[in-house]
C-alpha atoms as a PDB file:
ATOM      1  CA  UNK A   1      -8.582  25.578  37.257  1.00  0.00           C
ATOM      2  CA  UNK A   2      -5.611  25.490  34.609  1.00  0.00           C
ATOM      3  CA  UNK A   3      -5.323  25.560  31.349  1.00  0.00           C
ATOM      4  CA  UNK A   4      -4.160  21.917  31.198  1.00  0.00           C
ATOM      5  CA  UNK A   5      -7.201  20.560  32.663  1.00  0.00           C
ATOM      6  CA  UNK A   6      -9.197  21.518  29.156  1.00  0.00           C
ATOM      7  CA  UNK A   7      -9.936  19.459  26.670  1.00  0.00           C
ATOM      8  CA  UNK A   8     -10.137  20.090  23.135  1.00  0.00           C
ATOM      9  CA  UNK A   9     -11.653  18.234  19.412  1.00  0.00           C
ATOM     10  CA  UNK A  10      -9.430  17.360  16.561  1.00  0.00           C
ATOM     11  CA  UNK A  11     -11.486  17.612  13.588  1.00  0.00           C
ATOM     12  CA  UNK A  12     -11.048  14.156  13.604  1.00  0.00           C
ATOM     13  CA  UNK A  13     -13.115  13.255  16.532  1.00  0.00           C
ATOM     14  CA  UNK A  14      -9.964  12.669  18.665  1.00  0.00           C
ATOM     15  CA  UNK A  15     -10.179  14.080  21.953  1.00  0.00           C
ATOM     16  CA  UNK A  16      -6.513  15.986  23.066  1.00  0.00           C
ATOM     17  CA  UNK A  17      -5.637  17.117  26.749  1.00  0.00           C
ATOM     18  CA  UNK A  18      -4.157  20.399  26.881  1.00  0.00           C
ATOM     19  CA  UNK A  19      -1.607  19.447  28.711  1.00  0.00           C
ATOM     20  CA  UNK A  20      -0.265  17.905  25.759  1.00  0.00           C
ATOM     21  CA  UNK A  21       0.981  21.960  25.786  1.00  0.00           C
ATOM     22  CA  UNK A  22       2.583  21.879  29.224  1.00  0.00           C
ATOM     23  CA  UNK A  23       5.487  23.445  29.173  1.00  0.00           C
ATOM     24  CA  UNK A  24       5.385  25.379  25.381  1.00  0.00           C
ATOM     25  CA  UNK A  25       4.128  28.751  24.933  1.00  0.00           C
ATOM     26  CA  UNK A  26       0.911  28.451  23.177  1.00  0.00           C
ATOM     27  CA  UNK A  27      -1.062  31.349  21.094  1.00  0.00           C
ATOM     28  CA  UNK A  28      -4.219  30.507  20.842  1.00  0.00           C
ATOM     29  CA  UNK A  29      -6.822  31.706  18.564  1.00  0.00           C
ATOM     30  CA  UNK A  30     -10.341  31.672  16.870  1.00  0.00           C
ATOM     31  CA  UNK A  31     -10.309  31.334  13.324  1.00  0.00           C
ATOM     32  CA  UNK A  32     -12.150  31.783  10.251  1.00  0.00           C
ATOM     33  CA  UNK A  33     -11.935  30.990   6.234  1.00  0.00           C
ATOM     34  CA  UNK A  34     -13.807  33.521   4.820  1.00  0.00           C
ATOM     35  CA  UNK A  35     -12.867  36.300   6.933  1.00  0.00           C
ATOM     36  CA  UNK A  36     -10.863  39.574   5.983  1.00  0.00           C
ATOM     37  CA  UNK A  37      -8.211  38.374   8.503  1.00  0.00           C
ATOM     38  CA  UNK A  38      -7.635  35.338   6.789  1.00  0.00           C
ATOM     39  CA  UNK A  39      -4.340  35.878   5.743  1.00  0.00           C
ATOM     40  CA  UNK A  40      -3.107  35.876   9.184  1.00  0.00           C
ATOM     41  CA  UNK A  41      -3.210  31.991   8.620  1.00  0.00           C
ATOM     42  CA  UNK A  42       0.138  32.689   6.656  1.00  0.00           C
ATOM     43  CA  UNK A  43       1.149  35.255   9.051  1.00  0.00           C
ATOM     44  CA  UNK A  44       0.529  32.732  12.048  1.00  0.00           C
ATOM     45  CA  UNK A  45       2.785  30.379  10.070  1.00  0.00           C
ATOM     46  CA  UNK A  46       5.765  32.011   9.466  1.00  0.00           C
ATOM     47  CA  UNK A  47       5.501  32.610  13.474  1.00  0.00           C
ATOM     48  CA  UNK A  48       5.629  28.941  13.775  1.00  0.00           C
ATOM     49  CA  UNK A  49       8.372  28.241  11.696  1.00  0.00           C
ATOM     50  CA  UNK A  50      10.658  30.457  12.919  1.00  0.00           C
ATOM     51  CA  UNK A  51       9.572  29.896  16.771  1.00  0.00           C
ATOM     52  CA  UNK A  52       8.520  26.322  17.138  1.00  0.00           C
ATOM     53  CA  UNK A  53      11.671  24.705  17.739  1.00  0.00           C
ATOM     54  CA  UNK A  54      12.042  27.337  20.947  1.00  0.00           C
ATOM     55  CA  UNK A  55       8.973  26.176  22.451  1.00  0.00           C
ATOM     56  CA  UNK A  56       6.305  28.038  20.407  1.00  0.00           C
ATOM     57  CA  UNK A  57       2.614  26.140  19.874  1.00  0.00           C
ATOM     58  CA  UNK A  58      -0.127  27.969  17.913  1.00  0.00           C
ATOM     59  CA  UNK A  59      -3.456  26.629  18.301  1.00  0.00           C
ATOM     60  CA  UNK A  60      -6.298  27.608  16.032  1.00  0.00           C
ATOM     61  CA  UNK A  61      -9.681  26.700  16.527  1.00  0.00           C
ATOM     62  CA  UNK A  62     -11.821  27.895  13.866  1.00  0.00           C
ATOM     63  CA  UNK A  63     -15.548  29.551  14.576  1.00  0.00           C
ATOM     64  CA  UNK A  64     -18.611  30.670  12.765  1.00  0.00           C
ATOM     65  CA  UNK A  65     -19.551  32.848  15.046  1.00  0.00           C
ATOM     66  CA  UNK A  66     -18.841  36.144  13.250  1.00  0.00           C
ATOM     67  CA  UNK A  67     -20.936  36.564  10.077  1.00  0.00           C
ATOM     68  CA  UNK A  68     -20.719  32.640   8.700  1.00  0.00           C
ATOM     69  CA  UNK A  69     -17.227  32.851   7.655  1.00  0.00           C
ATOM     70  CA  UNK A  70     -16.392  29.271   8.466  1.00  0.00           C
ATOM     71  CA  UNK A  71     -18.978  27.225   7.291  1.00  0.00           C
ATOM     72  CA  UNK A  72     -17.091  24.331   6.732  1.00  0.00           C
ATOM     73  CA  UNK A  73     -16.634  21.580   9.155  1.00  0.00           C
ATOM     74  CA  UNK A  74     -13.310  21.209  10.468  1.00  0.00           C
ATOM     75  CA  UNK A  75     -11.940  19.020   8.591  1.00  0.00           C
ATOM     76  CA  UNK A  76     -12.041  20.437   5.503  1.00  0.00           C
ATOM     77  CA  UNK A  77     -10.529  23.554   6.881  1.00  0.00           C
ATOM     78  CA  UNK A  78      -7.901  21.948   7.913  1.00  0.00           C
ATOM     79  CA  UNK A  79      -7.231  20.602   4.461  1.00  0.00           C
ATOM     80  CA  UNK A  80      -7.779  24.082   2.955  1.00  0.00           C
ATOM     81  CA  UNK A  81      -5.183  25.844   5.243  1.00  0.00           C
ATOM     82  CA  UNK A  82      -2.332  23.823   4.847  1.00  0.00           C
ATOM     83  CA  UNK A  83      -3.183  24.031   0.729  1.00  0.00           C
ATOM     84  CA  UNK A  84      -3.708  27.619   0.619  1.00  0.00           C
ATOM     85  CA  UNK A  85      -1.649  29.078   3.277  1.00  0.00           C
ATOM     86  CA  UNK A  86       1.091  26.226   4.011  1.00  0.00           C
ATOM     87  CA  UNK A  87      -0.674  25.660   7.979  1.00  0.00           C
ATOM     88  CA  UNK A  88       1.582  23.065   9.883  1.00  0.00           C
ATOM     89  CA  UNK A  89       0.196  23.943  13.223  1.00  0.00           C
ATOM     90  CA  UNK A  90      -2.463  22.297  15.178  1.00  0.00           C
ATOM     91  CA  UNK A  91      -5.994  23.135  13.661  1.00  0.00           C
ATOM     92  CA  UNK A  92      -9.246  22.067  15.838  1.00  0.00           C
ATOM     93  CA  UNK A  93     -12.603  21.231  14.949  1.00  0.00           C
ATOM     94  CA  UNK A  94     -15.376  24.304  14.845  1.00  0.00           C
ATOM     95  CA  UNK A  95     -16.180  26.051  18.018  1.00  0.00           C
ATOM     96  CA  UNK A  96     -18.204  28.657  19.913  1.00  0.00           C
ATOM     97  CA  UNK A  97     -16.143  31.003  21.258  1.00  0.00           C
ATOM     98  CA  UNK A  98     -19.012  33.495  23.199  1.00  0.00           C
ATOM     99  CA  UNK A  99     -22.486  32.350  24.147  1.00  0.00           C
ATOM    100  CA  UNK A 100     -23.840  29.626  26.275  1.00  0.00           C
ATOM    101  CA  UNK A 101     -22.460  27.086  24.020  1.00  0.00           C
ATOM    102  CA  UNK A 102     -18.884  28.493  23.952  1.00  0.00           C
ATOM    103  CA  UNK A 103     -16.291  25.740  24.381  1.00  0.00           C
ATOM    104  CA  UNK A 104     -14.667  25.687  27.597  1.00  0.00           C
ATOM    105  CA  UNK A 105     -11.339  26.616  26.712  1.00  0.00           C
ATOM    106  CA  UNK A 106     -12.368  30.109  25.592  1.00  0.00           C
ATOM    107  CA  UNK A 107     -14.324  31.057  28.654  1.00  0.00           C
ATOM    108  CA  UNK A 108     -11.701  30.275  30.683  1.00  0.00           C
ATOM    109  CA  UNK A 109      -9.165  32.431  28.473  1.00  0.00           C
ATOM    110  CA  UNK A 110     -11.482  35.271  28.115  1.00  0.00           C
ATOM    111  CA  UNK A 111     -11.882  35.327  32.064  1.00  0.00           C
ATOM    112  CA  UNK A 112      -8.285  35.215  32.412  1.00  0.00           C
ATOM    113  CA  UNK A 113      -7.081  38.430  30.701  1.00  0.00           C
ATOM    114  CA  UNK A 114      -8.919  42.060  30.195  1.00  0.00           C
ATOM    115  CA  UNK A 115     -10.214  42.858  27.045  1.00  0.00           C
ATOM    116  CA  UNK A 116      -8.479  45.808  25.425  1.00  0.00           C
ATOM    117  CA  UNK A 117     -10.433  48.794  24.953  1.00  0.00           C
ATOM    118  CA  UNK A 118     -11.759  48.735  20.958  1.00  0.00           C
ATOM    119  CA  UNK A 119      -9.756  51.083  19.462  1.00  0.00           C
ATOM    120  CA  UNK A 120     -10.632  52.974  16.502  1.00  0.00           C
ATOM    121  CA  UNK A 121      -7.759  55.075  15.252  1.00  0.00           C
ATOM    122  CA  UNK A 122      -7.615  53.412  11.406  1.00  0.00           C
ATOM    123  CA  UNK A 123     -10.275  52.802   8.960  1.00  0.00           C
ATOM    124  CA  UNK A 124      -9.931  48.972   9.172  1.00  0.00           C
ATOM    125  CA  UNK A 125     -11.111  49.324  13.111  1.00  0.00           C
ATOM    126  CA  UNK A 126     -13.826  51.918  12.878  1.00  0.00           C
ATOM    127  CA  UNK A 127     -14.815  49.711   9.809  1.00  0.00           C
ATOM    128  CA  UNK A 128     -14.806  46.646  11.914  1.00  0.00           C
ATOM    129  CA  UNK A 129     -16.646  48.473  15.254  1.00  0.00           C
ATOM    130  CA  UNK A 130     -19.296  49.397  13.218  1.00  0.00           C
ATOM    131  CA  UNK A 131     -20.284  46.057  11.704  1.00  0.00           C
ATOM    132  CA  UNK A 132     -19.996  44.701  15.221  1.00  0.00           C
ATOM    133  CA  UNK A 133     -21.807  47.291  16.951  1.00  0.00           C
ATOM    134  CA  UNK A 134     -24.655  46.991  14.345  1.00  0.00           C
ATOM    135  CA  UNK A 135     -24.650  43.662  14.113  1.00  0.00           C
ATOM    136  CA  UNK A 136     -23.078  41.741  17.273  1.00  0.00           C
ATOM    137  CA  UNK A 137     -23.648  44.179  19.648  1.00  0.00           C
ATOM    138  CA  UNK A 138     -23.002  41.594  22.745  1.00  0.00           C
ATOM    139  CA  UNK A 139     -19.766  40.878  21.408  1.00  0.00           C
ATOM    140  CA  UNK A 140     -19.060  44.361  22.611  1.00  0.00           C
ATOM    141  CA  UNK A 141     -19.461  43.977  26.377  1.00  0.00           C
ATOM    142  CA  UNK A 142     -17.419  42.326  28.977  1.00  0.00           C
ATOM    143  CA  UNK A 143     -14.967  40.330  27.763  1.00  0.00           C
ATOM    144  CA  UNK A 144     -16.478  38.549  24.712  1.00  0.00           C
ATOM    145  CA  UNK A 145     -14.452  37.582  21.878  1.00  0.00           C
ATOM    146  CA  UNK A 146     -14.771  40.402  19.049  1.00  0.00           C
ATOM    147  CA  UNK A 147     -14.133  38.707  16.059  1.00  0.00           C
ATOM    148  CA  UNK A 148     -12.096  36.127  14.242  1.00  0.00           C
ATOM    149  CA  UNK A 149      -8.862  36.194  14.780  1.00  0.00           C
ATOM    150  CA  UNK A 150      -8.643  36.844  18.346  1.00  0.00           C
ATOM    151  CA  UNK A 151      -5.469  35.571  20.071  1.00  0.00           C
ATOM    152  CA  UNK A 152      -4.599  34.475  23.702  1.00  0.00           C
ATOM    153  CA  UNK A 153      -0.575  33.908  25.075  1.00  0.00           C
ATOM    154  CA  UNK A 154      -0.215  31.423  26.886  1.00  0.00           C
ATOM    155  CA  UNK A 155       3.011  31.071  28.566  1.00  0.00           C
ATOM    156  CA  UNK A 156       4.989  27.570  29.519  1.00  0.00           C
ATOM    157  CA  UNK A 157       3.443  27.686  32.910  1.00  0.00           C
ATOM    158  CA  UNK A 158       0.165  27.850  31.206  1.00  0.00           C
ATOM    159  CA  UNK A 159      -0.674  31.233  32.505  1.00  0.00           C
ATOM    160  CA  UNK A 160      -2.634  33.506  30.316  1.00  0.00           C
ATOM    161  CA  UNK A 161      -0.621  36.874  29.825  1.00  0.00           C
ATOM    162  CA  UNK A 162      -2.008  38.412  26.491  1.00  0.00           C
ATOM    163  CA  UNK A 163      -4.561  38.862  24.882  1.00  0.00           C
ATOM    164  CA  UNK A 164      -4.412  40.250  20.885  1.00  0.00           C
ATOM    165  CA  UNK A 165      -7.328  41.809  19.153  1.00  0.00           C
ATOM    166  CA  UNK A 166      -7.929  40.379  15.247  1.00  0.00           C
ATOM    167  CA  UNK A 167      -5.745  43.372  14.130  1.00  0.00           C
ATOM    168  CA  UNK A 168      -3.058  43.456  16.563  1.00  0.00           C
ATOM    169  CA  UNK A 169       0.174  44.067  14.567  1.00  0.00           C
ATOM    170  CA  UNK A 170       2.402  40.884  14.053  1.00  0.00           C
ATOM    171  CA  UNK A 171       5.065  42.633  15.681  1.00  0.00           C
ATOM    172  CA  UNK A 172       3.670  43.201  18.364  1.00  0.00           C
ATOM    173  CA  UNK A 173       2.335  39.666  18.747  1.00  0.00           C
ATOM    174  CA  UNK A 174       6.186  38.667  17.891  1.00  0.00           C
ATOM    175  CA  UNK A 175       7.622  40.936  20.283  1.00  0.00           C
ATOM    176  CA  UNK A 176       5.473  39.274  22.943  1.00  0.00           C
ATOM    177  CA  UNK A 177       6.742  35.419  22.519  1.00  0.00           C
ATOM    178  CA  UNK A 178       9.980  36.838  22.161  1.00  0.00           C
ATOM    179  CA  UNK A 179      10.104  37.728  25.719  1.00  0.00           C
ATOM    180  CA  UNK A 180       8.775  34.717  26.973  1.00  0.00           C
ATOM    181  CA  UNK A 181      11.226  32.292  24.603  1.00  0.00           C
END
C-alpha cells in the first residue's frame, strides 16, 4: 500500500485522493485548537511560506482525541486558523488518529516509521508524560500517536521518513525538508 492510495475529508464533505500530493513533500500532522501546541499553527505557516513553492505540502488534520481540545467541527476550524494564525495550507475535517476508529491515513503512517522514545529532559515533556501516562496511558505503547501535534515527512516519492513528536524543535523539523527540497 502507498500513501497515494488514501483518501482523505475536506471539511467540506469533498472527498481528496492523496495523490493529489504525488510528487511534493508533505508534513503531515494531527491538530488541535485548544491545545498548548497551538501556536505551532503559525509556526507550521511560516514553514509553508517559505517552502511551498519548492515542493513543500503541510497537511493538518485536526483531532479530539487528546483531552477535547478540538471540539469544533472542521469547518469552523478551518475558519479560525486562517483568522487567528494566517493558515493557507490544507486543513481536513476531524479525525481519529489511534483507536479502532482511527482514519486510515494515520495507521498507515504510524506503521511506517518508529516512534521515538518519550523523552523527558525539560519540564514541558515530563509535564506532558505525566498527563498522558495518567490519563492516556495506551497512547504510550507501540506506536500510537502521543498527542496533538504529531508530525509525519513524507517525501516526493511518498515514503514516510520522519516522524516529529508535538515538541520537536522547528529546526529540526526545518532541517529535515531541507534535505529532501
Amino acid at each position: 500500500m502507498s500513501i497515494y492510495n488514501y483518501l482523505v475529508e475536506k471539511p467540506n464533505g469533498e472527498i481528496l485522493s492523496m495523490e493529489t500530493y504525488r510528487n511534493k513533500i508533505m508534513l503531515i500532522m494531527n491538530t488541535a485548537s485548544q491545545c498548548q501546541f497551538t501556536y505551532q499553527y503559525e509556526d507550521m505557516q511560516k514553514l509553508y511560506e517559505k517552502y511551498q513553492q519548492k515542493g513543500l505540502e503541510i497537511l493538518s488534520f485536526p483531532c479530539d482525541q487528546f483531552g477535547n481540545q478540538n471540539p469544533e467541527d472542521g469547518e469552523t476550524t478551518k475558519t479560525q486558523c486562517k483568522l487567528q494564525y494566517g493558515v493557507s495550507y490544507p486543513i481536513f475535517d476531524k479525525v481519529e488518529v489511534n483507536g479502532v476508529k482511527a482514519h486510515s491515513l494515520f495507521n498507515y503512517l504510524k506503521h511506517e516509521v518508529d516512534c521515538p522514545e518519550f523523552e523527558k529532559h525539560s519540564m514541558q515533556q515530563k509535564l506532558l508524560f505525566n498527563h498522558i501516562q495518567e490519563n492516556y496511558p495506551d497512547y504510550l505503547i507501540g506506536r500510537n500517536i502521543r498527542w496533538n501535534f504529531t508530525k509525519f515527512l513524507v517525501d516526493s516519492t511518498g515514503k514516510v521518513i520522519k516522524r516529529f513528536e508535538p515538541d520537536t524543535s522547528m529546526l529540526d523539523i526545518e532541517k529535515a525538508i531541507e534535505e529532501l527540497l
